[in-house]
N, C-alpha and C. Protein backbone atom coordinates (compact mmCIF):
# COMPACT_ATOMS: atom_id res chain seq x y z
N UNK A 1 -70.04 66.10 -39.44
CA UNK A 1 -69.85 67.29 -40.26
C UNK A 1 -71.04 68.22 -40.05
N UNK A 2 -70.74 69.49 -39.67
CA UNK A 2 -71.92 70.60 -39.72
C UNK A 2 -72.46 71.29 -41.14
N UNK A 3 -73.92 71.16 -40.79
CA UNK A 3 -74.28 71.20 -42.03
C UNK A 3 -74.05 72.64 -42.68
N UNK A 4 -74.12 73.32 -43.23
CA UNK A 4 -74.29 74.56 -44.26
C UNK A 4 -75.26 75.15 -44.27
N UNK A 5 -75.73 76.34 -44.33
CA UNK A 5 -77.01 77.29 -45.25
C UNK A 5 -76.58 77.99 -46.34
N UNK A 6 -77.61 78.04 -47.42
CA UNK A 6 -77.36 78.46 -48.43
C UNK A 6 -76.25 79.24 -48.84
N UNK A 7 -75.88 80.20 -47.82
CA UNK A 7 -74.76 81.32 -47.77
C UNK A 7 -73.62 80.70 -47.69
N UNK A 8 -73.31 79.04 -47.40
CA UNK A 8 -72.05 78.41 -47.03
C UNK A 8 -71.62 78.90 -45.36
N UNK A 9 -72.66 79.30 -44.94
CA UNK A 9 -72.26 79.65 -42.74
C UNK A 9 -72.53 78.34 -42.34
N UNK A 10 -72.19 78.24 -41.10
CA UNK A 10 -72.85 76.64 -40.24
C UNK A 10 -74.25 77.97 -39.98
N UNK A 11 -75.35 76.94 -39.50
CA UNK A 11 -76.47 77.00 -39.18
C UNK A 11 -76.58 77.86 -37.94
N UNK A 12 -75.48 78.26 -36.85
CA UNK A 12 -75.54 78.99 -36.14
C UNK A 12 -74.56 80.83 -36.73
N UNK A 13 -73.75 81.18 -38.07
CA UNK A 13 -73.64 81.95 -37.65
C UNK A 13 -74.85 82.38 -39.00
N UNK A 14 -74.85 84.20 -39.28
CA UNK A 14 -75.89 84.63 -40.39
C UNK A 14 -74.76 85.59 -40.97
N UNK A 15 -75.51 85.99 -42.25
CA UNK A 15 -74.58 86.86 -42.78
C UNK A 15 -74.99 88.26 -43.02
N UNK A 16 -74.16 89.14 -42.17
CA UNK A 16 -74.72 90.88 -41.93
C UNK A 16 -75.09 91.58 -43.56
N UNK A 17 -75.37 92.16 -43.37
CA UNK A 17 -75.19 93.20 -45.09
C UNK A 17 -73.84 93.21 -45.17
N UNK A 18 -73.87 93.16 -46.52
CA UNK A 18 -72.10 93.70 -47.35
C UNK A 18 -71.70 92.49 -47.42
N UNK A 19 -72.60 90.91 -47.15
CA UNK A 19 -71.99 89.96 -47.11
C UNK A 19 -71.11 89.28 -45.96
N UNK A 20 -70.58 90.08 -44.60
CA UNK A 20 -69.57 90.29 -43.77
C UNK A 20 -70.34 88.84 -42.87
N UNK A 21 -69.75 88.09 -42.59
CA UNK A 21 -70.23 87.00 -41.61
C UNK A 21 -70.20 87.54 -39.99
N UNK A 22 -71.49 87.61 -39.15
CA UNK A 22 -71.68 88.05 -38.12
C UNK A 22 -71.51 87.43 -37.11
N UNK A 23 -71.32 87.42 -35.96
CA UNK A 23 -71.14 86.70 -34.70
C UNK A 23 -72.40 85.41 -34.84
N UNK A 24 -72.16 84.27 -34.04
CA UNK A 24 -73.03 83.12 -33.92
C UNK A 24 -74.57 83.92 -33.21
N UNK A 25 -75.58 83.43 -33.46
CA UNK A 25 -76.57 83.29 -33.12
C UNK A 25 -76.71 82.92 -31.39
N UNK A 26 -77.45 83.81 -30.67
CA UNK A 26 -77.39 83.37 -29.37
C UNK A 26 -78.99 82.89 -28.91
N UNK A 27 -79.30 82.17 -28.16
CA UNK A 27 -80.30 81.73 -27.46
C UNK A 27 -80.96 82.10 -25.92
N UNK A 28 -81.77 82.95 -26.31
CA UNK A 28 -82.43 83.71 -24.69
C UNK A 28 -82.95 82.32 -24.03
N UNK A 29 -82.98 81.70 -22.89
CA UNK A 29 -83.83 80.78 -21.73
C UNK A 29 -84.72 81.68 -21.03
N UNK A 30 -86.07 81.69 -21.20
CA UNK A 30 -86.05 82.56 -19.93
C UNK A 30 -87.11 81.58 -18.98
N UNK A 31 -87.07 81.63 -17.75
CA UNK A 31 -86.64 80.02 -16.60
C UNK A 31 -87.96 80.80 -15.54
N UNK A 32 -88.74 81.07 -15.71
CA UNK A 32 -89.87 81.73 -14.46
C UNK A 32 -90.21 80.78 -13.46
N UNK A 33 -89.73 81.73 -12.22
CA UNK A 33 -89.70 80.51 -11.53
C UNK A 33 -90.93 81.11 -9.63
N UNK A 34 -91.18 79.88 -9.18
CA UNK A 34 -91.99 80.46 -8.15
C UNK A 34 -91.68 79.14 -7.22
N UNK A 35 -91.12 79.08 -6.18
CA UNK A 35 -90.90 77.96 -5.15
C UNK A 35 -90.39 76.94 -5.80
N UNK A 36 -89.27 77.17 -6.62
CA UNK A 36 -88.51 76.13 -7.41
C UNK A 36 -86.75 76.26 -6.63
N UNK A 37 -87.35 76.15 -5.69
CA UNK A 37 -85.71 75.53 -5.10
C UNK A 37 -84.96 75.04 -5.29
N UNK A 38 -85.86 73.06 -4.83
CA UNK A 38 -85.39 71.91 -5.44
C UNK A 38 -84.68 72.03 -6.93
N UNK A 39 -85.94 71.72 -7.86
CA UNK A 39 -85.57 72.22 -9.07
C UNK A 39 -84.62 72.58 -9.83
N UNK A 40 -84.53 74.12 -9.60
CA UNK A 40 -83.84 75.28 -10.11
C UNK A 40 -82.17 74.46 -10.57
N UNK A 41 -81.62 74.33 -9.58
CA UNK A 41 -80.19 73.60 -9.74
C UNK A 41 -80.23 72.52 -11.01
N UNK A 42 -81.05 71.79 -10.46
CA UNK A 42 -80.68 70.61 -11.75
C UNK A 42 -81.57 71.02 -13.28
N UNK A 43 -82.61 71.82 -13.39
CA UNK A 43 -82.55 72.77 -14.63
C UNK A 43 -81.83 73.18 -15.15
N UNK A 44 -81.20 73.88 -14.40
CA UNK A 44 -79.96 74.67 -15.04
C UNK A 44 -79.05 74.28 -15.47
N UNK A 45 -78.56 73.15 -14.84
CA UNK A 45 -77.23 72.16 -15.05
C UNK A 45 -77.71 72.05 -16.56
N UNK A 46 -79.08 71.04 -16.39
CA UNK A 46 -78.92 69.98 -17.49
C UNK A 46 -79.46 71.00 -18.83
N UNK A 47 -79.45 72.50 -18.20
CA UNK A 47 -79.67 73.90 -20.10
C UNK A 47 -78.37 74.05 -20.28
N UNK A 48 -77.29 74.16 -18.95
CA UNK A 48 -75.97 74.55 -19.30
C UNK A 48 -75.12 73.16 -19.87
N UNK A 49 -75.67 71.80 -19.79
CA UNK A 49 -75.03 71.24 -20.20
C UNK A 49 -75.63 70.77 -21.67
N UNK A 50 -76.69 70.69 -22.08
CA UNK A 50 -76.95 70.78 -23.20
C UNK A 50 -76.61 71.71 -24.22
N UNK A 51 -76.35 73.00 -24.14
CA UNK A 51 -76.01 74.11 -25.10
C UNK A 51 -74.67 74.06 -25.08
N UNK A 52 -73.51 73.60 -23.48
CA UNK A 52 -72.43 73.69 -23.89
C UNK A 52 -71.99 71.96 -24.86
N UNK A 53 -72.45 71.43 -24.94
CA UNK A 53 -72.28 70.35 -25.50
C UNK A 53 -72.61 70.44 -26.77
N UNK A 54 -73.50 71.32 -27.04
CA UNK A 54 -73.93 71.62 -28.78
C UNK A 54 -73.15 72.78 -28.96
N UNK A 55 -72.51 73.27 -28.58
CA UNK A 55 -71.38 74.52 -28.69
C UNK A 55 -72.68 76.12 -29.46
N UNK A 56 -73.74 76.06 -28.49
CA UNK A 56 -74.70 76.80 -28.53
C UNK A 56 -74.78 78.07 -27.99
N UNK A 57 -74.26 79.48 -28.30
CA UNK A 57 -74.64 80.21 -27.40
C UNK A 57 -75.32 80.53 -26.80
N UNK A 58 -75.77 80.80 -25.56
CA UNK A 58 -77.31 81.25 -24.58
C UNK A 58 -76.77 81.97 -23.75
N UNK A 59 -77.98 82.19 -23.36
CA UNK A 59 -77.99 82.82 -21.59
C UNK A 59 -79.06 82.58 -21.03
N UNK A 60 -79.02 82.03 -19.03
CA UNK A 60 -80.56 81.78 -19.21
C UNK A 60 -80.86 83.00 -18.12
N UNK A 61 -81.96 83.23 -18.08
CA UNK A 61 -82.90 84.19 -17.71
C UNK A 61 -83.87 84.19 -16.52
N UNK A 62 -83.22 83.90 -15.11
CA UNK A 62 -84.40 83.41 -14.31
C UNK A 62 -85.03 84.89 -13.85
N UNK A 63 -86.46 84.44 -13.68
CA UNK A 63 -87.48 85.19 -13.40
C UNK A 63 -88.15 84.92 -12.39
N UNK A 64 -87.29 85.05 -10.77
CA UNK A 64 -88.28 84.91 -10.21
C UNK A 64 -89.31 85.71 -9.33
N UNK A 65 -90.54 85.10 -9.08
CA UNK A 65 -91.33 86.01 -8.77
C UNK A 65 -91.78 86.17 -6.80
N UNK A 66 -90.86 86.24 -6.41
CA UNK A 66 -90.47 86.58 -4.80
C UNK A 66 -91.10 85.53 -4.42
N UNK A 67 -90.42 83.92 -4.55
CA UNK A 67 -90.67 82.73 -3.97
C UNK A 67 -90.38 83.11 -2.63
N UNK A 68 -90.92 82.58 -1.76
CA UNK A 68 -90.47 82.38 -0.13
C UNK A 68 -89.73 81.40 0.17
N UNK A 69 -89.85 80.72 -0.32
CA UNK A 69 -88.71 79.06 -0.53
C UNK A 69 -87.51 78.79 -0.64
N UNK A 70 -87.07 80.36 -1.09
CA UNK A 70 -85.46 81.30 -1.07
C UNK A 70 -85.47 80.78 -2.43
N UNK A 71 -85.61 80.29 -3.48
CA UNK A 71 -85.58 80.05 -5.11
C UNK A 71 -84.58 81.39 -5.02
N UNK A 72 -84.62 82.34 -5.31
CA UNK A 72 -83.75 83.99 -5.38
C UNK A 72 -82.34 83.70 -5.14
N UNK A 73 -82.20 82.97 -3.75
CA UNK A 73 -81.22 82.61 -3.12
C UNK A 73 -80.42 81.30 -3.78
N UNK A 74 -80.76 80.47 -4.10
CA UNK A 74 -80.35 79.68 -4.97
C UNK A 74 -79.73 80.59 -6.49
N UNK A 75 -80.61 81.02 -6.57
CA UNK A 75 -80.19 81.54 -8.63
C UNK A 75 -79.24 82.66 -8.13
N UNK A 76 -79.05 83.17 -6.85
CA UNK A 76 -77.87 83.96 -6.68
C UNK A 76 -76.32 83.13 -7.12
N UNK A 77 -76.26 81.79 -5.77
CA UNK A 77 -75.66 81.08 -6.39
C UNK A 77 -75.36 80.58 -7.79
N UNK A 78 -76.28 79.94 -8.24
CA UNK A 78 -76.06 79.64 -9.41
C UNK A 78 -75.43 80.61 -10.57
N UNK A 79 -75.81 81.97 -10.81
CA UNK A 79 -75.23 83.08 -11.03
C UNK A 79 -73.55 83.74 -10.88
N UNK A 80 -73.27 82.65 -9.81
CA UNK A 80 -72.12 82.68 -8.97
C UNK A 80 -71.18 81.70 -9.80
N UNK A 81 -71.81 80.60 -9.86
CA UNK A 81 -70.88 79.54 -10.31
C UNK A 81 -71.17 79.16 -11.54
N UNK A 82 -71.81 79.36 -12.53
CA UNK A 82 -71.90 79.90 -14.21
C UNK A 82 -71.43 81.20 -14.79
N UNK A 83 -71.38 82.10 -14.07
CA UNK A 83 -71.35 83.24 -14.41
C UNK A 83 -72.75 84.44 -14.86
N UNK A 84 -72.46 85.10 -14.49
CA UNK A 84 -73.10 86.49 -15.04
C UNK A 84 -73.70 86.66 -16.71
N UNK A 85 -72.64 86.40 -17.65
CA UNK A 85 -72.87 86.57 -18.40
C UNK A 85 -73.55 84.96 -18.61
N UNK A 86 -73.99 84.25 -18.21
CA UNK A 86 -75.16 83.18 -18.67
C UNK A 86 -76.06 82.87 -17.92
N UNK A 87 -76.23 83.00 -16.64
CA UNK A 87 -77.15 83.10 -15.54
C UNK A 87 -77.18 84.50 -15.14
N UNK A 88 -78.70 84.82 -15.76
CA UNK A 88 -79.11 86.50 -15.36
C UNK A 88 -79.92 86.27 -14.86
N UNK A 89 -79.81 86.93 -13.62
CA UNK A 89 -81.51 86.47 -12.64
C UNK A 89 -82.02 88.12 -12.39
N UNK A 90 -83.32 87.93 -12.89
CA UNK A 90 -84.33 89.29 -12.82
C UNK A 90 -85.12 89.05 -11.94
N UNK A 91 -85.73 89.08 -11.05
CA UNK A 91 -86.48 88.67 -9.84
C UNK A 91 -87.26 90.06 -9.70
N UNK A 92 -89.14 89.40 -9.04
CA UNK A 92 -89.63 90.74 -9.21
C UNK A 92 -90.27 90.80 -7.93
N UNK A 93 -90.89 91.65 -7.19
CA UNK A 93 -91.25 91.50 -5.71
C UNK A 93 -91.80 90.68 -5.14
N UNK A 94 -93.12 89.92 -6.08
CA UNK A 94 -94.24 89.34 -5.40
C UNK A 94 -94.89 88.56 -6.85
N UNK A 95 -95.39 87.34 -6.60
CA UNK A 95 -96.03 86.90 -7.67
C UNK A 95 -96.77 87.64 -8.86
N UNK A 96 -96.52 87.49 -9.78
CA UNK A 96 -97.04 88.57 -10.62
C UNK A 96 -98.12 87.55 -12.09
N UNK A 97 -97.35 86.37 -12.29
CA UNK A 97 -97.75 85.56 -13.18
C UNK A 97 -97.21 85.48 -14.00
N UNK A 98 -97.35 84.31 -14.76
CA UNK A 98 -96.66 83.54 -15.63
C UNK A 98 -96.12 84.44 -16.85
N UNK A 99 -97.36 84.91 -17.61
CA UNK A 99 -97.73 85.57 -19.10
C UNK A 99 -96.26 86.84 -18.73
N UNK A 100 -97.25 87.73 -17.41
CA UNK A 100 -95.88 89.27 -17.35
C UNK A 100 -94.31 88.55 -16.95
N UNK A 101 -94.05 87.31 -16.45
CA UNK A 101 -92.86 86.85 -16.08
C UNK A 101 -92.12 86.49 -17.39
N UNK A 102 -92.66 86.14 -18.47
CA UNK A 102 -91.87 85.81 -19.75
C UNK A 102 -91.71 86.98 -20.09
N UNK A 103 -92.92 88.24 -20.36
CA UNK A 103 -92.76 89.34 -20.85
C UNK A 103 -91.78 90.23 -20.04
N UNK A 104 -91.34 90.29 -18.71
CA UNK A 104 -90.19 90.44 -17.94
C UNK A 104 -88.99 89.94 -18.53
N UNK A 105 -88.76 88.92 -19.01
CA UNK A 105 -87.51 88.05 -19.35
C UNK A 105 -87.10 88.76 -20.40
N UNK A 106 -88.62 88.57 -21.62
CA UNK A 106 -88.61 89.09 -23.01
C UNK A 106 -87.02 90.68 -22.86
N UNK A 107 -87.66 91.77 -21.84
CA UNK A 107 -86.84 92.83 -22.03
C UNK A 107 -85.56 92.69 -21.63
N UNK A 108 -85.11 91.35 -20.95
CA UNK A 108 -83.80 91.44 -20.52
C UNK A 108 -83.06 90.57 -21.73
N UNK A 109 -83.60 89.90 -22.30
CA UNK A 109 -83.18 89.16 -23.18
C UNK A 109 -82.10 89.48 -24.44
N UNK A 110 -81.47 88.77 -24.77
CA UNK A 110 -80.06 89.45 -25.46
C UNK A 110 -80.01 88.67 -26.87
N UNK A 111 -80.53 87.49 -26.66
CA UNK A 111 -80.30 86.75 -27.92
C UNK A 111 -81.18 87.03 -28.56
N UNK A 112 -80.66 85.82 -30.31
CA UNK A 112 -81.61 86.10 -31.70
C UNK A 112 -82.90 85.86 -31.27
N UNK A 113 -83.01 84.49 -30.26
CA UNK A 113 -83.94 83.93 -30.36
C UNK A 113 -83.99 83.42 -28.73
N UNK A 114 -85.28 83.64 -28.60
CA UNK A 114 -86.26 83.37 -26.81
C UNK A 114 -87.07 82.02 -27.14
N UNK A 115 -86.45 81.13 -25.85
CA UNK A 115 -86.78 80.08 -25.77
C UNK A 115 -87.75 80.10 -24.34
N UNK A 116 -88.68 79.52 -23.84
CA UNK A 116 -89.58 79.71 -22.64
C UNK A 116 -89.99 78.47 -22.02
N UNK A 117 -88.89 78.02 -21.11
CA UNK A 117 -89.47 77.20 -20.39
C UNK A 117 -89.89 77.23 -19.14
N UNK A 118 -90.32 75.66 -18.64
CA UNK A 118 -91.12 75.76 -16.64
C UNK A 118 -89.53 74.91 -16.41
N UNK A 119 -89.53 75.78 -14.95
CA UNK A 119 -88.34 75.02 -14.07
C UNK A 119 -89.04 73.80 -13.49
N UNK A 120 -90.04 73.68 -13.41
CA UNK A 120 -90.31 72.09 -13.05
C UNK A 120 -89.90 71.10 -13.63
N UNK A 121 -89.01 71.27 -14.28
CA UNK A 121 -88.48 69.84 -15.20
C UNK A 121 -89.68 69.24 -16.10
N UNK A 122 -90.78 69.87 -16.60
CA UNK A 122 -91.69 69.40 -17.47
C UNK A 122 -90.96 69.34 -18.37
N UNK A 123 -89.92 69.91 -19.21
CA UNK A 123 -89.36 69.99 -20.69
C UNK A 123 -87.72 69.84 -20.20
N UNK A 124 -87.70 68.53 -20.91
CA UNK A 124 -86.29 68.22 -20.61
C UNK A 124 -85.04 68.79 -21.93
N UNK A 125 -84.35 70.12 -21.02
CA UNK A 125 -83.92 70.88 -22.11
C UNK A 125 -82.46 69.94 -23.24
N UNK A 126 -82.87 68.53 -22.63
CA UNK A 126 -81.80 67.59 -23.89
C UNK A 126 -82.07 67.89 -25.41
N UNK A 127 -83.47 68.22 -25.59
CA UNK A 127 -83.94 68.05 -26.95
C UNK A 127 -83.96 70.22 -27.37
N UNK A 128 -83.49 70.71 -26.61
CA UNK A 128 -83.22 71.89 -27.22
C UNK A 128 -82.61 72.04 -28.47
N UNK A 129 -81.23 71.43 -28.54
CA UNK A 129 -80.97 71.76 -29.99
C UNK A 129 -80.97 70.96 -31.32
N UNK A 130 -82.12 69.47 -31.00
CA UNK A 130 -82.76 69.51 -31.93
C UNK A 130 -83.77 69.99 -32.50
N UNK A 131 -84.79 70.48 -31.76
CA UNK A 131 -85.77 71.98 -31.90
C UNK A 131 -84.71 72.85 -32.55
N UNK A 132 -83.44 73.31 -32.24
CA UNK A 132 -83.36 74.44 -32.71
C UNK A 132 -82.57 74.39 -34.56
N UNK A 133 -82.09 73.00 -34.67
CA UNK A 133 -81.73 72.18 -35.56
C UNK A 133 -82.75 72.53 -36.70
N UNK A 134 -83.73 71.75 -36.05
CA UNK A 134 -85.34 71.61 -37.00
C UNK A 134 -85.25 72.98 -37.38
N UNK A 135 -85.56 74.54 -36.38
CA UNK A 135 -86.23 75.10 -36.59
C UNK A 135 -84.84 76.10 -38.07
N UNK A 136 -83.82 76.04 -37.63
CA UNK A 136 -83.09 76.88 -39.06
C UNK A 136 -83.21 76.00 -39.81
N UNK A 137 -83.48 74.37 -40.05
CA UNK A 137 -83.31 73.64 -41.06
C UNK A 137 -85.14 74.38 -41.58
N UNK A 138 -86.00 74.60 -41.13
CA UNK A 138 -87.12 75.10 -41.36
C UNK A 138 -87.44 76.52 -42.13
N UNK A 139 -86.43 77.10 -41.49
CA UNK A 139 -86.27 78.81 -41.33
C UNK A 139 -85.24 79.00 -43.09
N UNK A 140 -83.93 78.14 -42.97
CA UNK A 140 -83.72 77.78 -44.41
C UNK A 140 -84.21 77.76 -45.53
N UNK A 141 -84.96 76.46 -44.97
CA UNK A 141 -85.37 75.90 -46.72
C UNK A 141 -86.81 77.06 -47.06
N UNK A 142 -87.35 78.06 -46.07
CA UNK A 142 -88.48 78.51 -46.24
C UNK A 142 -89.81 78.04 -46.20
N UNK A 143 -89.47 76.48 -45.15
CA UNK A 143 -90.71 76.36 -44.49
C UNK A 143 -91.03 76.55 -43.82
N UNK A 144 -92.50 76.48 -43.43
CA UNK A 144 -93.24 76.75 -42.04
C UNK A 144 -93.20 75.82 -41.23
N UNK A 145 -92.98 75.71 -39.89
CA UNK A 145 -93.39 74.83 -38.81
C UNK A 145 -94.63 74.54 -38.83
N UNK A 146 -95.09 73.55 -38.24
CA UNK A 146 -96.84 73.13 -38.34
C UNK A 146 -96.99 73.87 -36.64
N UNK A 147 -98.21 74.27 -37.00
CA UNK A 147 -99.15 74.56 -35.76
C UNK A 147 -99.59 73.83 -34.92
């Protein structure tokens, strides 16, 4: 059973002014990537299969920064066979760095809420939507997350 917020919505949708219940809550990825070839593919799988399994809206956001490794070339594909509307690839000429590559993502970004991970498979995106669980069960009750 899905749980409730105060308003009686599930935890993914919110409620507009006038009371009117608004579309679900969506989730920005944004995926910066630099000679993530290998990688890139099975990232993506295992964000697209975690959010579609939590019936989560997203989109993810690759950022890459003119790998030579063809990474670009890959997230074309991938783009291809997810679609457009969930694989958006922003790619920028030449290495630029990490910090301006999120802040790149940041403006393409569509959802409530920007999530930021490494395509190196450091953060295995299984535990996404219990983070995101925690964080409206947090955002709810009017607590703070710890630092």
């Amino acid at each position: 059973m899905a749980s409730t917020g105060a308003s009686g919505t599930s935890p993914r949708t919110r409620r507009a002014p006038g009371g009117r219940v608004s579309r679900p809550d969506k989730y920005s990825v944004l995926l910066p990537t630099y000679n993530e070839r290998e990688n890139l593919p099975l990232i993506v799988w295992l964000l697209v299969k975690s959010f579609s399994e939590s019936g989560l809206n997203y989109e993810i956001i690759i950022i890459d920064d003119g790998s030579p490794d063809g990474t670009k070339d890959v997230a074309e594909q991938l783009e291809k066979i997810y679609g457009s509307e969930k694989i958006l690839l922003r790619p920028r000429e030449k290495k630029l760095g990490l910090g301006t590559a999120y802040i790149h993502g940041m403006k393409h970004a569509t959802g409530s809420y920007i999530i930021i991970m490494d395509a190196d498979l450091s953060h295995h995106p299984k535990f996404i939507p219990e983070f995101i669980r925690s964080f409206l069960t947090s955002e709810k009750d009017g607590r703070q997350l710890p630092r």
